[in-house]
N, C-alpha and C. Protein backbone atom coordinates (compact mmCIF):
# COMPACT_ATOMS: atom_id res chain seq x y z
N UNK A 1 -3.12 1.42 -3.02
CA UNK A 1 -1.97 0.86 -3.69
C UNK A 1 -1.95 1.42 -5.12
N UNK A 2 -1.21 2.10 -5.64
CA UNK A 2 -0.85 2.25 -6.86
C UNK A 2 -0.86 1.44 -7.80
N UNK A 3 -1.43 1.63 -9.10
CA UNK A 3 -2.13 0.87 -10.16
C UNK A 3 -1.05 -0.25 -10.99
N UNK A 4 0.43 0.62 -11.05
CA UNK A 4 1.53 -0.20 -11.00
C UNK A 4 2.08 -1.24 -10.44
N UNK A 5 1.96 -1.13 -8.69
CA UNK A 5 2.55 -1.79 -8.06
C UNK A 5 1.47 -3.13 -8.01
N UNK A 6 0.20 -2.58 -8.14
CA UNK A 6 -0.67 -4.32 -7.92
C UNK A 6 -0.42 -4.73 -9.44
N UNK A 7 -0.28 -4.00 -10.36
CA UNK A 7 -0.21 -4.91 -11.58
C UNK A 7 1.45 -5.75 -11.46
N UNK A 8 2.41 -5.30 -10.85
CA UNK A 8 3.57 -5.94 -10.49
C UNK A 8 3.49 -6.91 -9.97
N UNK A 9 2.81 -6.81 -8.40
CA UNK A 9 2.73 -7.88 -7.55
C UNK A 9 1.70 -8.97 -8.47
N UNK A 10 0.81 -8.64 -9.15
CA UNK A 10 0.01 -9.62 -9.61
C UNK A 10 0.37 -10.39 -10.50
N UNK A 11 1.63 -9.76 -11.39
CA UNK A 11 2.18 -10.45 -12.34
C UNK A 11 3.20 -11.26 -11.50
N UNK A 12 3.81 -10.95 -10.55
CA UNK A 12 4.92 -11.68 -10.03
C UNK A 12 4.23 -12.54 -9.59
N UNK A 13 3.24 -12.72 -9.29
CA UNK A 13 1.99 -14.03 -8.71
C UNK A 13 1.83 -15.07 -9.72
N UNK A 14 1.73 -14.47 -10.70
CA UNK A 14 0.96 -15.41 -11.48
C UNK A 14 2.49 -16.54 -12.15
N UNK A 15 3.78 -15.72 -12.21
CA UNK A 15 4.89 -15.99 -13.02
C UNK A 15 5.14 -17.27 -11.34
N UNK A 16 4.80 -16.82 -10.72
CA UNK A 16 5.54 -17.57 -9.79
C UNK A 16 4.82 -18.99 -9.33
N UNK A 17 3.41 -18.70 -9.85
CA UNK A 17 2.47 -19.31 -8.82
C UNK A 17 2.24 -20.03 -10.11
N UNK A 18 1.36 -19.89 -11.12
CA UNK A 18 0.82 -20.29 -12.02
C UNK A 18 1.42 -20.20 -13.40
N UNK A 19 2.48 -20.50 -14.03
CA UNK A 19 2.93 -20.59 -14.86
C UNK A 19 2.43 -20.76 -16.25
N UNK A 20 1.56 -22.34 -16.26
CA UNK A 20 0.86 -22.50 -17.49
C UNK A 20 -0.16 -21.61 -17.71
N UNK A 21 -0.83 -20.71 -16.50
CA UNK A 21 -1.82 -20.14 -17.30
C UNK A 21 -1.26 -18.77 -17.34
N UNK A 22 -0.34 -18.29 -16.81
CA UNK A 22 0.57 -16.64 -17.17
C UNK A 22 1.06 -17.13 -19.04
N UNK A 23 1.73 -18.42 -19.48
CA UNK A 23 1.97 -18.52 -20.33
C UNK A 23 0.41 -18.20 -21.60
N UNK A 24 -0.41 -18.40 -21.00
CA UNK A 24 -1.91 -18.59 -21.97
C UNK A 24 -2.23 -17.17 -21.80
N UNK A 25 -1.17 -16.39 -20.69
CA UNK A 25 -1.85 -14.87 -20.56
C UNK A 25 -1.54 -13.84 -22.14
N UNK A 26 -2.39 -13.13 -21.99
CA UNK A 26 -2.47 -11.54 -22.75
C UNK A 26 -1.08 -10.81 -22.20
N UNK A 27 -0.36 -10.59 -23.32
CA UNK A 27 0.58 -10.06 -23.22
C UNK A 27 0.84 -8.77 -24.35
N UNK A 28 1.36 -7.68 -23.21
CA UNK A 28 1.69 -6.49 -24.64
C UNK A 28 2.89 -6.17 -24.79
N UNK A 29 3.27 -5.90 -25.43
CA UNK A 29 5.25 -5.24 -25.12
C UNK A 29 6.13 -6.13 -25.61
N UNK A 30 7.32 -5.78 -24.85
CA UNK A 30 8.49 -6.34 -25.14
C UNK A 30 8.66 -8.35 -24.54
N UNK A 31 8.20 -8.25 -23.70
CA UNK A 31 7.72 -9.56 -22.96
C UNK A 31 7.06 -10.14 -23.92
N UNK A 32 6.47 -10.07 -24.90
CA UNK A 32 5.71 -10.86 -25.82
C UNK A 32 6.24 -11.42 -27.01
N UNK A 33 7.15 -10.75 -26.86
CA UNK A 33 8.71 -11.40 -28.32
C UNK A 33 9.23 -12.98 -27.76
N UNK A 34 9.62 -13.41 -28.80
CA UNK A 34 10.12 -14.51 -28.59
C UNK A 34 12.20 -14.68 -28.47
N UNK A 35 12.31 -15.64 -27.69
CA UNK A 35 13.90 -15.87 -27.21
C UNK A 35 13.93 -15.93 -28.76
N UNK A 36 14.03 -16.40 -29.75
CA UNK A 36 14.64 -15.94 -30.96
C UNK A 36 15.52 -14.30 -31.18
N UNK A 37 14.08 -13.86 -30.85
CA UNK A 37 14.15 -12.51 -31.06
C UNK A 37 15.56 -11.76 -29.95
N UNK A 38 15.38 -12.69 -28.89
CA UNK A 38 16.52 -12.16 -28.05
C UNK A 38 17.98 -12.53 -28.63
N UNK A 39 18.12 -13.92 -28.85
CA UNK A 39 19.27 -14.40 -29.55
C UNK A 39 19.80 -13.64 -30.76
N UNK A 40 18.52 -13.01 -31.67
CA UNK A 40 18.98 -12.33 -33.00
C UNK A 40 19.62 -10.75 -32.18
N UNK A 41 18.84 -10.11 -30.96
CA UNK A 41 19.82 -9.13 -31.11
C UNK A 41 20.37 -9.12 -29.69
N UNK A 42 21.43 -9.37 -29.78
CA UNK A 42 22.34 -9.11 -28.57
C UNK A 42 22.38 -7.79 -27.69
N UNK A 43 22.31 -7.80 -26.53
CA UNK A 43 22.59 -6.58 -25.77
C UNK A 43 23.50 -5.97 -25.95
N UNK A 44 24.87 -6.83 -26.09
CA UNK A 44 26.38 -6.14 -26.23
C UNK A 44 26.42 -5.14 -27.56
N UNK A 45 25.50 -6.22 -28.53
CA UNK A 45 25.78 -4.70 -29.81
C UNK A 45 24.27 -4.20 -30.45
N UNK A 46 23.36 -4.47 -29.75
CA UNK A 46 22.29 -4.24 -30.84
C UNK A 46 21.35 -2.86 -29.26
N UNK A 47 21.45 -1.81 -30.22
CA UNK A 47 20.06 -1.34 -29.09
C UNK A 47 18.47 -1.70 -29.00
N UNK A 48 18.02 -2.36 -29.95
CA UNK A 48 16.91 -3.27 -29.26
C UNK A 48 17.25 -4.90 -28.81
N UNK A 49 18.46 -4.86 -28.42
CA UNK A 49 18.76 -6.38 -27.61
C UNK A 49 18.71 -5.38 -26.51
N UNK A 50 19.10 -4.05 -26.53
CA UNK A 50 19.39 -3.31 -24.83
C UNK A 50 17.89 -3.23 -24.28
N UNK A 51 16.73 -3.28 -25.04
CA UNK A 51 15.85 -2.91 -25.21
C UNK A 51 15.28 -4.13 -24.09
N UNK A 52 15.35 -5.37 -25.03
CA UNK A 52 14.90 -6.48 -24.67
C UNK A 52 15.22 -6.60 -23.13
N UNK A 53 17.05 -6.84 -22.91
CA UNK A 53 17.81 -7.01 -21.32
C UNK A 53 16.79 -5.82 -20.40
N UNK A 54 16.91 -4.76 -20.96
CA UNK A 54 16.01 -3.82 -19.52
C UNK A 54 14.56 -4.15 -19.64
N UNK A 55 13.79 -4.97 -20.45
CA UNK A 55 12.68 -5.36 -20.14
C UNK A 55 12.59 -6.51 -18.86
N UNK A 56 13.26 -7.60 -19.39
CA UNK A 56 13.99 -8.32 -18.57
C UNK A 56 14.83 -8.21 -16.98
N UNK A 57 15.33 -7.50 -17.19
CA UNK A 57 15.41 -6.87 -15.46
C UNK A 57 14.63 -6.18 -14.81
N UNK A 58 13.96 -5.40 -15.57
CA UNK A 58 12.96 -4.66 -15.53
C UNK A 58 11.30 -5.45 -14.97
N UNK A 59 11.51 -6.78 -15.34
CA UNK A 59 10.75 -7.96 -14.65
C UNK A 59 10.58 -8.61 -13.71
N UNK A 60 12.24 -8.91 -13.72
CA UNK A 60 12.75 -9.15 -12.38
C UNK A 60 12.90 -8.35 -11.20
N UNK A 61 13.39 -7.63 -11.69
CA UNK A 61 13.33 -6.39 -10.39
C UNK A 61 11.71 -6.32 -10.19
N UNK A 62 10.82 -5.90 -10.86
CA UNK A 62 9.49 -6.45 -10.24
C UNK A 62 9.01 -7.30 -9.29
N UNK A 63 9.69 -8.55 -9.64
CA UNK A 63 9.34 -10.01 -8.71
C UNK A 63 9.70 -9.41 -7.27
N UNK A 64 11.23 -9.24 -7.34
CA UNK A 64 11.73 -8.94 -6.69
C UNK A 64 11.40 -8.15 -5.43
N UNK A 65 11.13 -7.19 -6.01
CA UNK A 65 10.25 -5.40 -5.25
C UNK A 65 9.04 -6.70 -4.92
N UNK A 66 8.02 -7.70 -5.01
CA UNK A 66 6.93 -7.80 -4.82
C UNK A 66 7.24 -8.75 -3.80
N UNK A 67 7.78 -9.51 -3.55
CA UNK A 67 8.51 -10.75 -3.17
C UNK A 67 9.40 -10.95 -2.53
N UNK A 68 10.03 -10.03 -1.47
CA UNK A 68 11.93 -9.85 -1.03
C UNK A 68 12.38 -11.02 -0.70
N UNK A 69 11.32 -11.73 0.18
CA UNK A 69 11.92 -12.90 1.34
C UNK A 69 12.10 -14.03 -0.36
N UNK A 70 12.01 -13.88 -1.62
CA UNK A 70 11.82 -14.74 -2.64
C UNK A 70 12.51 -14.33 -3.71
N UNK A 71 13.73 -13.06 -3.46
CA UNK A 71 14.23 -12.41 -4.41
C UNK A 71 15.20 -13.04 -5.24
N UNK A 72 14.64 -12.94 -6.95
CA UNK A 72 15.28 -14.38 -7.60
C UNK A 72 16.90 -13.51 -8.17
N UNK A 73 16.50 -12.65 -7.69
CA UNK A 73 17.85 -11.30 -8.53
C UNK A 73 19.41 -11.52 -7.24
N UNK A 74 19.34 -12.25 -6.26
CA UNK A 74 19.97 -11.84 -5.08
C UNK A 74 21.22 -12.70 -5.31
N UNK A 75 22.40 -11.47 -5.13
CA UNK A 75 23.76 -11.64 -6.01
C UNK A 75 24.41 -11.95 -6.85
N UNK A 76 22.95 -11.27 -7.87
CA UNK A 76 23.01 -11.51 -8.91
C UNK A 76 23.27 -9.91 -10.00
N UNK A 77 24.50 -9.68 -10.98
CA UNK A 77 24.03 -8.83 -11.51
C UNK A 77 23.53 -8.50 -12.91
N UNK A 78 23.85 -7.49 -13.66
CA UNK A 78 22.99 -7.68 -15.29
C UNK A 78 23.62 -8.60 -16.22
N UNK A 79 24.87 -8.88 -15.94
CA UNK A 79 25.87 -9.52 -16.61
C UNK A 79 25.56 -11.07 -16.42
N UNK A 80 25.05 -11.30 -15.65
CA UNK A 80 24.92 -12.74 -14.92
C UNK A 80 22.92 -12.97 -15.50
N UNK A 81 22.28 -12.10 -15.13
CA UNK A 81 20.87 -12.81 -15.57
C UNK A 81 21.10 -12.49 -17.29
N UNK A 82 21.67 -11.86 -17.50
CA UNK A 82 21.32 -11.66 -19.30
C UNK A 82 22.26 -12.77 -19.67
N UNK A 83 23.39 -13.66 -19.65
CA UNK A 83 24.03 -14.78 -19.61
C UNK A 83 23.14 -15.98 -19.58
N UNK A 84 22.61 -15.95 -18.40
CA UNK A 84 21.34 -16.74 -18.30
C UNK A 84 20.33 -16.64 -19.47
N UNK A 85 19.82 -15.58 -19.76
CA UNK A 85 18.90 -15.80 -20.41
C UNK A 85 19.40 -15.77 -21.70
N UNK A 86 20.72 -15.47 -22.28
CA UNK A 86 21.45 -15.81 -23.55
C UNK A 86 21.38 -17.12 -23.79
N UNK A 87 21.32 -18.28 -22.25
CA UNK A 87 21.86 -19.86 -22.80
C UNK A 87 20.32 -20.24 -23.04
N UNK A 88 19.17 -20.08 -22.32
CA UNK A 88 18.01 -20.29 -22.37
C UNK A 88 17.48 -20.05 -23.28
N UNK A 89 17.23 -18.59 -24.21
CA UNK A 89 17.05 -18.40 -25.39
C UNK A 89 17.63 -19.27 -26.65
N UNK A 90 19.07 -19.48 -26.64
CA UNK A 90 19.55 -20.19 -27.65
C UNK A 90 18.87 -21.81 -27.65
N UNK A 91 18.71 -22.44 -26.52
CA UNK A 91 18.08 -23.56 -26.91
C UNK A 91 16.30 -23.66 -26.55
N UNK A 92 15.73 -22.62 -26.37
CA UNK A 92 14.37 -22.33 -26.11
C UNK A 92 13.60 -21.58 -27.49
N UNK A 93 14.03 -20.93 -28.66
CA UNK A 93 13.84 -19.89 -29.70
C UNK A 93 12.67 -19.51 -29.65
N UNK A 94 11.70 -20.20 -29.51
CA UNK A 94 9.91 -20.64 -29.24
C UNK A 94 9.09 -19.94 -28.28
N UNK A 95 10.23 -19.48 -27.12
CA UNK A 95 9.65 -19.11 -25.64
C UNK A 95 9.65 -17.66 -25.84
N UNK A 96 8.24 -17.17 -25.39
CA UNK A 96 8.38 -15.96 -24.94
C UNK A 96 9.45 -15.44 -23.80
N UNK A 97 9.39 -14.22 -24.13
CA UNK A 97 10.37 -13.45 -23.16
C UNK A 97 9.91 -13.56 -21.74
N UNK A 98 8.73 -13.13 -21.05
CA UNK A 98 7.74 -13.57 -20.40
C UNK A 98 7.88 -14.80 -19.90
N UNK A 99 8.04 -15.73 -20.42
CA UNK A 99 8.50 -16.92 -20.08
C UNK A 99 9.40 -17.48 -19.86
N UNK A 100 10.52 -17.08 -20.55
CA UNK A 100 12.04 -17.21 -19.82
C UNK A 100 11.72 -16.40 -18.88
N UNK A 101 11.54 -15.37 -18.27
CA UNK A 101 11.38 -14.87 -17.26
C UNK A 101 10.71 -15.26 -16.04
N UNK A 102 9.99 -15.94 -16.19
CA UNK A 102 9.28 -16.95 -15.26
C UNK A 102 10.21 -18.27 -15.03
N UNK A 103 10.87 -18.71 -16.10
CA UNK A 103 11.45 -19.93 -15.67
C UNK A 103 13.23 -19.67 -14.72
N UNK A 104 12.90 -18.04 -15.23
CA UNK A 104 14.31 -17.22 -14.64
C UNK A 104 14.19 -17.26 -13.17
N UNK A 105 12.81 -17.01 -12.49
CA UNK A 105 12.36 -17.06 -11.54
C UNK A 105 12.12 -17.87 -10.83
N UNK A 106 12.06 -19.33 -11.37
CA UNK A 106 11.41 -20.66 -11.20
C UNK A 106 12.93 -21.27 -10.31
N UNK A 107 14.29 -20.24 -11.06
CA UNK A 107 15.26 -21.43 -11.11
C UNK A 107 16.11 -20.73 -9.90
N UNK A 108 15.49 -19.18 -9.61
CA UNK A 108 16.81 -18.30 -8.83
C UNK A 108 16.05 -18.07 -7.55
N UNK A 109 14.61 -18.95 -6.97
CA UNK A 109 13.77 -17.72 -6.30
C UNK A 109 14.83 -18.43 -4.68
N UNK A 110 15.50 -16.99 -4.33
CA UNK A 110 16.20 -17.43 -3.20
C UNK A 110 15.19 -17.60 -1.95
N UNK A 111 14.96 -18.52 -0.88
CA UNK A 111 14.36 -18.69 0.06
C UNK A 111 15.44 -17.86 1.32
N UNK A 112 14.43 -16.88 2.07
CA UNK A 112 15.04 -16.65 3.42
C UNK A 112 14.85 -17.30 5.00
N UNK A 113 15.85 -17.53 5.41
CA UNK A 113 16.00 -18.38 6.60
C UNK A 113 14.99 -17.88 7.91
């Protein structure tokens, strides 16, 4: 398995499975900013808000790829999870990105029949 794909699936484990302690996790990147940081720059006009949104899908689509029968992205598109995470950020400022992303997951994970 490629060094990527288990660090994907393992993160989509932990966001899905274990929350409080992914929140206590080591984090590097863009995922480690806080919803402030998302609220201050918008996707529509700022290129590190574009920055932020493709980290952010870029997460999801992870779960996603790790997870199908649990895919939290499903008819859903960029316009619709970055909306989401615009209303979450504004009253969350505190939360890592990482963490809205988990609770993004918490709230969309579609079950298959």
């Amino acid at each position: 398995m490629p060094p990527f794909l288990f660090r994907a699936i393992l993160t989509a484990s932990l966001v899905i499975c274990y929350a409080e302690a992914f929140a206590e996790s080591h984090m590097i990147g863009l995922g480690n900013q806080t919803c402030a940081t998302w609220t201050a720059n918008p996707a529509a006009t700022s290129g590190l808000g574009q920055l932020y949104q493709q980290w952010a899908l870029g997460f999801l689509s992870g779960v996603s790829y790790a997870d199908p029968d649990h895919d939290p992205l499903s008819s859903m598109d960029a316009a619709v999870v970055t909306n989401w995470f615009n209303d979450y950020c504004r009253g969350n400022g505190t939360v890592r990105l990482a963490d809205a992303a988990g609770a993004f997951v918490r709230a969309h994970r579609a079950a298959k029949n």
